[in-house]
C-alpha atoms as a PDB file:
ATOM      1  CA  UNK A   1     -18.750  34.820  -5.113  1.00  0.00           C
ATOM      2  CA  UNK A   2     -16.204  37.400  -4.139  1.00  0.00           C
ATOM      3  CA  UNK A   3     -12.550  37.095  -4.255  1.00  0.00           C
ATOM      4  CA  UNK A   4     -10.132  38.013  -1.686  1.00  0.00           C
ATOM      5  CA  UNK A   5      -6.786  39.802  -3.270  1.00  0.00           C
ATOM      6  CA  UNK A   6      -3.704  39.722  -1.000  1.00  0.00           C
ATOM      7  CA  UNK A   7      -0.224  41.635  -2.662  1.00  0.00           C
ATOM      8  CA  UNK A   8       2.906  42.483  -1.007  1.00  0.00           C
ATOM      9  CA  UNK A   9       6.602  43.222  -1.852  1.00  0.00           C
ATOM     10  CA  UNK A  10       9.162  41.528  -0.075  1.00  0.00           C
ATOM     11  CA  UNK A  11      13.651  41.981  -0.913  1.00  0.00           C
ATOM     12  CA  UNK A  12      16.084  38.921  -0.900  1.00  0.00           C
ATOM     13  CA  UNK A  13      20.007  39.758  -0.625  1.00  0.00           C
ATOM     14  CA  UNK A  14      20.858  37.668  -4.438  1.00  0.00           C
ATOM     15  CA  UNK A  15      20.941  38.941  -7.697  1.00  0.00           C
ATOM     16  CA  UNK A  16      17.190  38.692  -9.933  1.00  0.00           C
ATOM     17  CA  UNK A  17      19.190  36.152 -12.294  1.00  0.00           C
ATOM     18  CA  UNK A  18      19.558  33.784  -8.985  1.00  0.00           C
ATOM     19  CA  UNK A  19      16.814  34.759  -7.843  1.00  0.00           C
ATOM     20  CA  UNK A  20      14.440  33.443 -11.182  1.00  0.00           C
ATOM     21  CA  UNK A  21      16.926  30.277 -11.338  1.00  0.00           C
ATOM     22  CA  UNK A  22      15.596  29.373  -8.280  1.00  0.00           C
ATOM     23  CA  UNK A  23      11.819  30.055  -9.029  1.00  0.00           C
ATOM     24  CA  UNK A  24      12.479  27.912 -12.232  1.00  0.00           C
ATOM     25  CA  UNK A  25      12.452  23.964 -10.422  1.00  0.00           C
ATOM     26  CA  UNK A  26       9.425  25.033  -7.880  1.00  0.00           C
ATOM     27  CA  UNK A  27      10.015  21.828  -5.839  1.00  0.00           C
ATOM     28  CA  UNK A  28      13.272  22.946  -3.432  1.00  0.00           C
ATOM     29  CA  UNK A  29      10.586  26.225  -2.437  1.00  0.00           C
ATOM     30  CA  UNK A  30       7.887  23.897  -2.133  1.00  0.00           C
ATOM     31  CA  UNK A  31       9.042  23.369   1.203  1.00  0.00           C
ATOM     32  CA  UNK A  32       7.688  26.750   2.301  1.00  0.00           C
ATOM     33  CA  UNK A  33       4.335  26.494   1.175  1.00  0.00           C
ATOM     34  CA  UNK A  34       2.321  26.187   4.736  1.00  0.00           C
ATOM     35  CA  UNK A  35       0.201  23.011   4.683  1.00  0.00           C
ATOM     36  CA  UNK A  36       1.541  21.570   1.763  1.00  0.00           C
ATOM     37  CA  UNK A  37       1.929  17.720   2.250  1.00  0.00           C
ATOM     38  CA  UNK A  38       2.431  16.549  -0.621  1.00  0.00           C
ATOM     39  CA  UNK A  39       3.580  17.396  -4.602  1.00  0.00           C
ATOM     40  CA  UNK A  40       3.968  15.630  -7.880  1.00  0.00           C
ATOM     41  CA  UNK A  41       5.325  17.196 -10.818  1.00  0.00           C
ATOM     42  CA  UNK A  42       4.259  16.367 -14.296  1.00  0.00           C
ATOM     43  CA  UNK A  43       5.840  18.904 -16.565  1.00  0.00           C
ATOM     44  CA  UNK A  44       4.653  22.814 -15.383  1.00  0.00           C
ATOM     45  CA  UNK A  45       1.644  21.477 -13.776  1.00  0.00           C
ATOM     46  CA  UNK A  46       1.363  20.158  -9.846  1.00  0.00           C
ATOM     47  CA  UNK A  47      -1.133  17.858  -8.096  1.00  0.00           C
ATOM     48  CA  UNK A  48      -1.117  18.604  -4.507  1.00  0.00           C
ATOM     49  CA  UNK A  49      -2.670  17.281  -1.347  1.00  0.00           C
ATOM     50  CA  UNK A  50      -2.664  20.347   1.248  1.00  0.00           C
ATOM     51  CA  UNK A  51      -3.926  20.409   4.954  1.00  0.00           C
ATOM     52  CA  UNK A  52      -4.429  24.336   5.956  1.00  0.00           C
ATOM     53  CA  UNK A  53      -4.315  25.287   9.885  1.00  0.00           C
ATOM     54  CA  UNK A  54      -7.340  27.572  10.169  1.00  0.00           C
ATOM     55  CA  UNK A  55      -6.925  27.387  14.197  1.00  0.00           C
ATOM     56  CA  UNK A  56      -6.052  31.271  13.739  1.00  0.00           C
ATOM     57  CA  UNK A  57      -9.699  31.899  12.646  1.00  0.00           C
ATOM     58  CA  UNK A  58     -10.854  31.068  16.644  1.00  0.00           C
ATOM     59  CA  UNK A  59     -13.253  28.519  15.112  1.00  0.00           C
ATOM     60  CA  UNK A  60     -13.721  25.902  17.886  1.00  0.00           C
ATOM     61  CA  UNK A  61     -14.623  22.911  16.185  1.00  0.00           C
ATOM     62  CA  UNK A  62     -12.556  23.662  13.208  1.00  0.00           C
ATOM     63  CA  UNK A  63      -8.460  23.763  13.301  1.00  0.00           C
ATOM     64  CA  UNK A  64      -7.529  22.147  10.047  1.00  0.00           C
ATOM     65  CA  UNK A  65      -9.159  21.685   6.870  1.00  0.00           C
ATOM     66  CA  UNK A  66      -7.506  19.367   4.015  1.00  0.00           C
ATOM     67  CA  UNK A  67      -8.195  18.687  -0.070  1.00  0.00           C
ATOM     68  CA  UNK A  68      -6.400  18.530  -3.042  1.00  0.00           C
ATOM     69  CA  UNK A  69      -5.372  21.209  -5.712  1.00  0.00           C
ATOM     70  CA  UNK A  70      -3.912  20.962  -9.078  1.00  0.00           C
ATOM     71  CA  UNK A  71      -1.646  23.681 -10.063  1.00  0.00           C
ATOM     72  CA  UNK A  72      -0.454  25.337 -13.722  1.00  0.00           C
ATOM     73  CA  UNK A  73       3.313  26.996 -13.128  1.00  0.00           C
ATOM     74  CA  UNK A  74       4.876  29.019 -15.531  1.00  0.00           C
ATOM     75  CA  UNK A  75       7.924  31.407 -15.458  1.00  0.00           C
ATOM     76  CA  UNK A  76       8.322  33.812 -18.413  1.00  0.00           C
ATOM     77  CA  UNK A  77      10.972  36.445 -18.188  1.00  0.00           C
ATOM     78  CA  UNK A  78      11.087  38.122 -14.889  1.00  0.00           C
ATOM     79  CA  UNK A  79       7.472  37.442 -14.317  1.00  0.00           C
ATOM     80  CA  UNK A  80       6.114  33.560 -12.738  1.00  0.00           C
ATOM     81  CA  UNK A  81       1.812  32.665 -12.650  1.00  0.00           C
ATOM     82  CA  UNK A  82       0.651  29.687 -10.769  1.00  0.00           C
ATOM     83  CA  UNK A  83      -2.791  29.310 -11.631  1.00  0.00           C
ATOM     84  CA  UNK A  84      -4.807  26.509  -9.426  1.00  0.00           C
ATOM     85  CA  UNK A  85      -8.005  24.924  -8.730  1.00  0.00           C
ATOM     86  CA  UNK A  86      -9.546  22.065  -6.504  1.00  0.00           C
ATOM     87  CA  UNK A  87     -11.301  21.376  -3.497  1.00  0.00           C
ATOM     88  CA  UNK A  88     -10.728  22.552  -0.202  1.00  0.00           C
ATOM     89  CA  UNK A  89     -13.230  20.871   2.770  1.00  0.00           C
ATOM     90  CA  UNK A  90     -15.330  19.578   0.432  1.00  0.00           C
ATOM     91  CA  UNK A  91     -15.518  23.428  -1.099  1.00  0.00           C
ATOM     92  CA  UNK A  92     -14.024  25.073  -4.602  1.00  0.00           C
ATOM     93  CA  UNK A  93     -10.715  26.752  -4.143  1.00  0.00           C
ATOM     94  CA  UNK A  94      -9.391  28.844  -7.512  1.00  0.00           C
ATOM     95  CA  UNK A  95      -6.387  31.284  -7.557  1.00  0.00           C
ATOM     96  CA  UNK A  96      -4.098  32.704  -9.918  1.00  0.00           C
ATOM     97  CA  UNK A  97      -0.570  34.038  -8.269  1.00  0.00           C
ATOM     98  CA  UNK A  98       1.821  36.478  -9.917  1.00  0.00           C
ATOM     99  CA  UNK A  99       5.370  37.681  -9.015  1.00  0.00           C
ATOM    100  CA  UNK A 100       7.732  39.623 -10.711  1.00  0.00           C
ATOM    101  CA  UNK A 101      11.130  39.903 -10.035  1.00  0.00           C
ATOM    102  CA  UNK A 102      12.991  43.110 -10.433  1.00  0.00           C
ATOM    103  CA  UNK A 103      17.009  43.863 -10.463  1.00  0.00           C
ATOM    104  CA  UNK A 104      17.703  46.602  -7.110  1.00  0.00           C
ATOM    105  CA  UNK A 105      21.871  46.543  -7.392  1.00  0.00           C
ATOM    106  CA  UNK A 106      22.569  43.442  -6.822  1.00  0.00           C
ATOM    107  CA  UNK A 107      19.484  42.274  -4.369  1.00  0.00           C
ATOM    108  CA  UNK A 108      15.933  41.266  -5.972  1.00  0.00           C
ATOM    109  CA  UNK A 109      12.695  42.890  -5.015  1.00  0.00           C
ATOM    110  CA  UNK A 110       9.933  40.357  -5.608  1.00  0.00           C
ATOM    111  CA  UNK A 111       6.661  41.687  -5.956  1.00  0.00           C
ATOM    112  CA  UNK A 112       3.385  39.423  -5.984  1.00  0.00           C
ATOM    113  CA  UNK A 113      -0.322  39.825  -6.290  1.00  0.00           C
ATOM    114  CA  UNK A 114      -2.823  36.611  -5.784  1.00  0.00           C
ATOM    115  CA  UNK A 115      -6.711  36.310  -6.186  1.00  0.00           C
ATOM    116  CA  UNK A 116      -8.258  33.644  -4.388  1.00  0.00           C
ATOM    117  CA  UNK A 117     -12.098  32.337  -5.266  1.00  0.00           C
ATOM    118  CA  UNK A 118     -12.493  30.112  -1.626  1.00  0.00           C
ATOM    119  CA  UNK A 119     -16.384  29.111  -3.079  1.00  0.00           C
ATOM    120  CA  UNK A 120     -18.618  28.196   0.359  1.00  0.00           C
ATOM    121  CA  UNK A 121     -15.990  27.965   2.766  1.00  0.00           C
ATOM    122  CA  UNK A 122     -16.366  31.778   2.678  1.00  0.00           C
ATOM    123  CA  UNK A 123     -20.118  31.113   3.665  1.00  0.00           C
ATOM    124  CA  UNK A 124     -19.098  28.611   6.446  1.00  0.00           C
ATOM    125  CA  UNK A 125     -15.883  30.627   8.149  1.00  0.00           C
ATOM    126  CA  UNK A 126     -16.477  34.087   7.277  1.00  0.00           C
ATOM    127  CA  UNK A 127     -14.466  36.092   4.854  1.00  0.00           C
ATOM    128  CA  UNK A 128     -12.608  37.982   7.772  1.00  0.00           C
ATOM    129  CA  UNK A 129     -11.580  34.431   9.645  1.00  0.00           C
ATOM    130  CA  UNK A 130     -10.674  33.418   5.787  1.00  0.00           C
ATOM    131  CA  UNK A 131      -8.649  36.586   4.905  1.00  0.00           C
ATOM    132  CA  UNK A 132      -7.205  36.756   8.022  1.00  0.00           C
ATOM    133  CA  UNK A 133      -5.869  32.859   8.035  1.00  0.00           C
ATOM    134  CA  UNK A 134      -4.523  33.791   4.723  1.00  0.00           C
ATOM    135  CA  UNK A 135      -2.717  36.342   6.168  1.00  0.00           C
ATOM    136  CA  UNK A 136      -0.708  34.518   8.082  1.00  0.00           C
ATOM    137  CA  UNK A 137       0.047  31.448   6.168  1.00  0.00           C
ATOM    138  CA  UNK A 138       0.965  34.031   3.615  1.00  0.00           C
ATOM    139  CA  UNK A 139       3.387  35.516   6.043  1.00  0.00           C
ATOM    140  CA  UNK A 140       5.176  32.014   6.936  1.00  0.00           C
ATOM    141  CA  UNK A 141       5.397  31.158   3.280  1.00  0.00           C
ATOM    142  CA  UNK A 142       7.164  34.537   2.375  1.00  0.00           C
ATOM    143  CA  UNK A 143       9.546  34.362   5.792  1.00  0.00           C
ATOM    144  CA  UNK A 144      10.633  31.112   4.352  1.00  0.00           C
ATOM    145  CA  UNK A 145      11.147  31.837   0.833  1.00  0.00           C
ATOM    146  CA  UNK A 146      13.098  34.759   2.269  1.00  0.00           C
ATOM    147  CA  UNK A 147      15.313  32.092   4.451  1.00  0.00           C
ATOM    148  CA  UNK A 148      16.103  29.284   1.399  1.00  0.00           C
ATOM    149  CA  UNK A 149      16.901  32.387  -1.006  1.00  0.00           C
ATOM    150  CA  UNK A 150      19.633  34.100   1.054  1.00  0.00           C
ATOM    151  CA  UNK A 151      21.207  31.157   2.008  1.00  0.00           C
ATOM    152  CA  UNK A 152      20.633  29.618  -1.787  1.00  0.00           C
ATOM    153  CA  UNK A 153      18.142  26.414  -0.825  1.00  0.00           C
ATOM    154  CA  UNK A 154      21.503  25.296   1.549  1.00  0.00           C
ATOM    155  CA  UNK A 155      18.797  24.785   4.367  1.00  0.00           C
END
């Protein structure tokens, strides 16, 4: 099966030291992650339960879909990979994230690149209603990271 790729670039106003402090305890940003409703940590890996709004995707009978997803998190240097797996609506879901984090005077430029594998629910939505779902979870998740980061996690 295909994967989808998503990558983007997005500046916070704190220094890259801050910045990778902050990426270091994942939990306080955990917050952000759309349709995340629940974590548990156990060392550098996460179990998750997640419930996704796909109403974007127009598919009547279909607004949510829910599973769980297990989650390796590292940070080395300025670079951080979260590599997960699970199931999604009864489907496989595999992805491997990357950001790196790179000094611009003063203000961080965060750069990330992600790889998805959403197995059959690609059959049963469509990779265009998938990709474009993505898209704008992706969106809210980076809007809030934004948010926590200037104001350093103080909302």
């Amino acid at each position: 099966m295909e994967n989808s790729t998503f990558n983007g670039t997005f500046n916070v106003g704190i220094p890259a030291e801050k910045c990778l402090s902050m990426f270091s305890d994942p939990m306080p940003l955990s917050k952000c992650i759309w349709g995340l409703e629940s974590i548990e940590r156990d060392g550098s890996d996460f179990s998750c339960h997640v419930r996704f709004d796909v109403s974007d995707a127009g598919v009547s009978y279909l607004s949510t879909i829910s599973g769980k997803l297990k989650i390796h998190y590292t940070v080395e240097g300025n670079s951080l990979n979260l590599q997960g797996q699970g199931r999604v609506a009864g489907s496989k879901l595999a992805f491997t994230l990357n950001l790196l984090v790179i000094d611009k005077s003063g203000n961080t430029e965060i750069s990330w690149k992600g790889s998805f594998d959403f197995g059959l629910l690609i059959r049963s939505m469509g990779k265009d209603k998938i990709e474009k779902v993505s898209r704008s979870n992706i969106e809210k998740t980076i809007s809030c990271i934004k948010e926590k980061m200037n104001s350093g996690l103080k909302n």
